[in-house]
C-alpha atoms as a PDB file:
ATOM      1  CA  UNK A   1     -31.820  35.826   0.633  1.00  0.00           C
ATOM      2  CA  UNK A   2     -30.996  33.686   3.270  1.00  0.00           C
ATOM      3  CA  UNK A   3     -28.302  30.507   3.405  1.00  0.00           C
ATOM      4  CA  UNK A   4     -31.559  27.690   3.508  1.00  0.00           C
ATOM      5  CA  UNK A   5     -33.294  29.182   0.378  1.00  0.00           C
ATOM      6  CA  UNK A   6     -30.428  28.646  -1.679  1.00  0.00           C
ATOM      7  CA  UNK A   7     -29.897  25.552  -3.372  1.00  0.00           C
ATOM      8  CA  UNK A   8     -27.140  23.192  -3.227  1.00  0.00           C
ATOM      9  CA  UNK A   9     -25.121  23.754  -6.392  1.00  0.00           C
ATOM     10  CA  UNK A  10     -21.674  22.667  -7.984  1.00  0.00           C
ATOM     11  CA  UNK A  11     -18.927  21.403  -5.581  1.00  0.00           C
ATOM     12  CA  UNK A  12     -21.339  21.443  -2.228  1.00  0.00           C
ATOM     13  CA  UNK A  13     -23.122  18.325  -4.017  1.00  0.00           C
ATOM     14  CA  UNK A  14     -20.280  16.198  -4.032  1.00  0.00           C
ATOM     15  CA  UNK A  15     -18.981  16.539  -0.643  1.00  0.00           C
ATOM     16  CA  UNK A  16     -22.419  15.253   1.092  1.00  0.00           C
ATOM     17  CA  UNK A  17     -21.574  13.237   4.016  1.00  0.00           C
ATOM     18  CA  UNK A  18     -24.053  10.165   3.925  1.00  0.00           C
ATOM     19  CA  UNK A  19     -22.184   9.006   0.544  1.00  0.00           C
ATOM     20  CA  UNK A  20     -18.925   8.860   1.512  1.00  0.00           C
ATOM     21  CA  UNK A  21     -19.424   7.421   4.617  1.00  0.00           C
ATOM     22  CA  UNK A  22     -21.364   4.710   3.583  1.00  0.00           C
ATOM     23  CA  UNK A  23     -17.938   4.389   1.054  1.00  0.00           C
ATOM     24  CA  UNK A  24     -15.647   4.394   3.624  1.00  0.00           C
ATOM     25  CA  UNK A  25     -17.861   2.161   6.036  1.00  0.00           C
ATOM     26  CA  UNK A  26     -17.936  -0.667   3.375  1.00  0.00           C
ATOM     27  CA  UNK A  27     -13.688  -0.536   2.603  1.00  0.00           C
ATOM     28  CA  UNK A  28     -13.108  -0.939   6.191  1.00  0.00           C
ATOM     29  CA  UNK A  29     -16.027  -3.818   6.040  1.00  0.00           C
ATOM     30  CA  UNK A  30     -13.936  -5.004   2.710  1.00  0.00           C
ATOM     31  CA  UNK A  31     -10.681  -4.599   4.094  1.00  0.00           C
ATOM     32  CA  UNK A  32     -12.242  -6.881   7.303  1.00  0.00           C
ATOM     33  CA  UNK A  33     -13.286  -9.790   5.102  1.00  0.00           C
ATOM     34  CA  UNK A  34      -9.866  -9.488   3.759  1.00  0.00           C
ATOM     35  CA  UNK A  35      -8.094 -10.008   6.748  1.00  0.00           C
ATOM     36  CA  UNK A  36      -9.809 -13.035   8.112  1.00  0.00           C
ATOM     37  CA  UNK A  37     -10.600 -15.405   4.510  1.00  0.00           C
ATOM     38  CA  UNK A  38      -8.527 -18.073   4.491  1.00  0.00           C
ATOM     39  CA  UNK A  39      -7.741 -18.406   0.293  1.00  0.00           C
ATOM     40  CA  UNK A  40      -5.444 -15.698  -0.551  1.00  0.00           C
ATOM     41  CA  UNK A  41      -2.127 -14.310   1.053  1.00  0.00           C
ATOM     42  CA  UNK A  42      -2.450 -11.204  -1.242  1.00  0.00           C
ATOM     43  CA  UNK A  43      -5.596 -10.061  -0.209  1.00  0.00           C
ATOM     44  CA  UNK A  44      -4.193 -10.988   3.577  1.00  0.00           C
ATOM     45  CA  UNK A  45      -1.261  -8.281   2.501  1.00  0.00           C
ATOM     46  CA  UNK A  46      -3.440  -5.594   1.093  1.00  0.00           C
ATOM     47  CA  UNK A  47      -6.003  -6.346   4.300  1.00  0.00           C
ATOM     48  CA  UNK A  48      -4.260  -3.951   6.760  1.00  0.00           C
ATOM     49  CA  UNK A  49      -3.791  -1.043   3.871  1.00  0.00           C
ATOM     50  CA  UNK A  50      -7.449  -1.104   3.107  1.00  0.00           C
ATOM     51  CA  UNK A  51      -8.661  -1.012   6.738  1.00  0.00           C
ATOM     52  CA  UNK A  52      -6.226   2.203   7.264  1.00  0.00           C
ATOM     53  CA  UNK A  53      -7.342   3.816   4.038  1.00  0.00           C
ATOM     54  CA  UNK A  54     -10.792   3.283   5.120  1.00  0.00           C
ATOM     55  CA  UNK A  55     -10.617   4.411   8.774  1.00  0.00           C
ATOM     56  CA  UNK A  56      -8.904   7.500   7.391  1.00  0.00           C
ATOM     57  CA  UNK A  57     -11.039   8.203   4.540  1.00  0.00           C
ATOM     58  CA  UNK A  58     -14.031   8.445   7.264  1.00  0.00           C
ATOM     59  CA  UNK A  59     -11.920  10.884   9.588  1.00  0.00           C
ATOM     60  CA  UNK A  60     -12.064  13.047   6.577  1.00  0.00           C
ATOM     61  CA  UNK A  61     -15.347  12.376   5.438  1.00  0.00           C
ATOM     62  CA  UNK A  62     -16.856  13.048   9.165  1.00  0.00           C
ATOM     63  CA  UNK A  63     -16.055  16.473   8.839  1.00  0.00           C
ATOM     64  CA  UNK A  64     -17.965  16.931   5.725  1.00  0.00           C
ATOM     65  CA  UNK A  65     -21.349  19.197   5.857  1.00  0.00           C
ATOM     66  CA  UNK A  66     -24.742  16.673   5.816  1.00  0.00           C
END
């Protein structure tokens, strides 16, 4: 039996690319509007955090099968 005839089972299922990127795609989107609304100084604080976490988070995630 080859690799393509086997299904995707378990763990494999949960580390699917398309996802997580799309995850990590909208927290640095979040962590944009964040930085640039004029209303809150605490979201201005956790701005730069959330744009990191996400650019990181999509390092990761890039290396994960499709």
């Amino acid at each position: 039996m080859n690799g393509s005839a086997v299904g995707k089972s378990g763990m494999s299922r949960w580390f699917l690319r398309g996802p997580w990127e799309a995850g990590a795609m909208t927290l640095i989107g979040g962590g944009i509007v964040m930085l640039v609304q004029p209303w809150s100084i605490d979201l201005y604080s956790y701005s730069f955090v959330t744009i990191l976490a996400g650019t990181v988070g999509y390092v990761i995630v890039s290396h994960f099968p499709e």
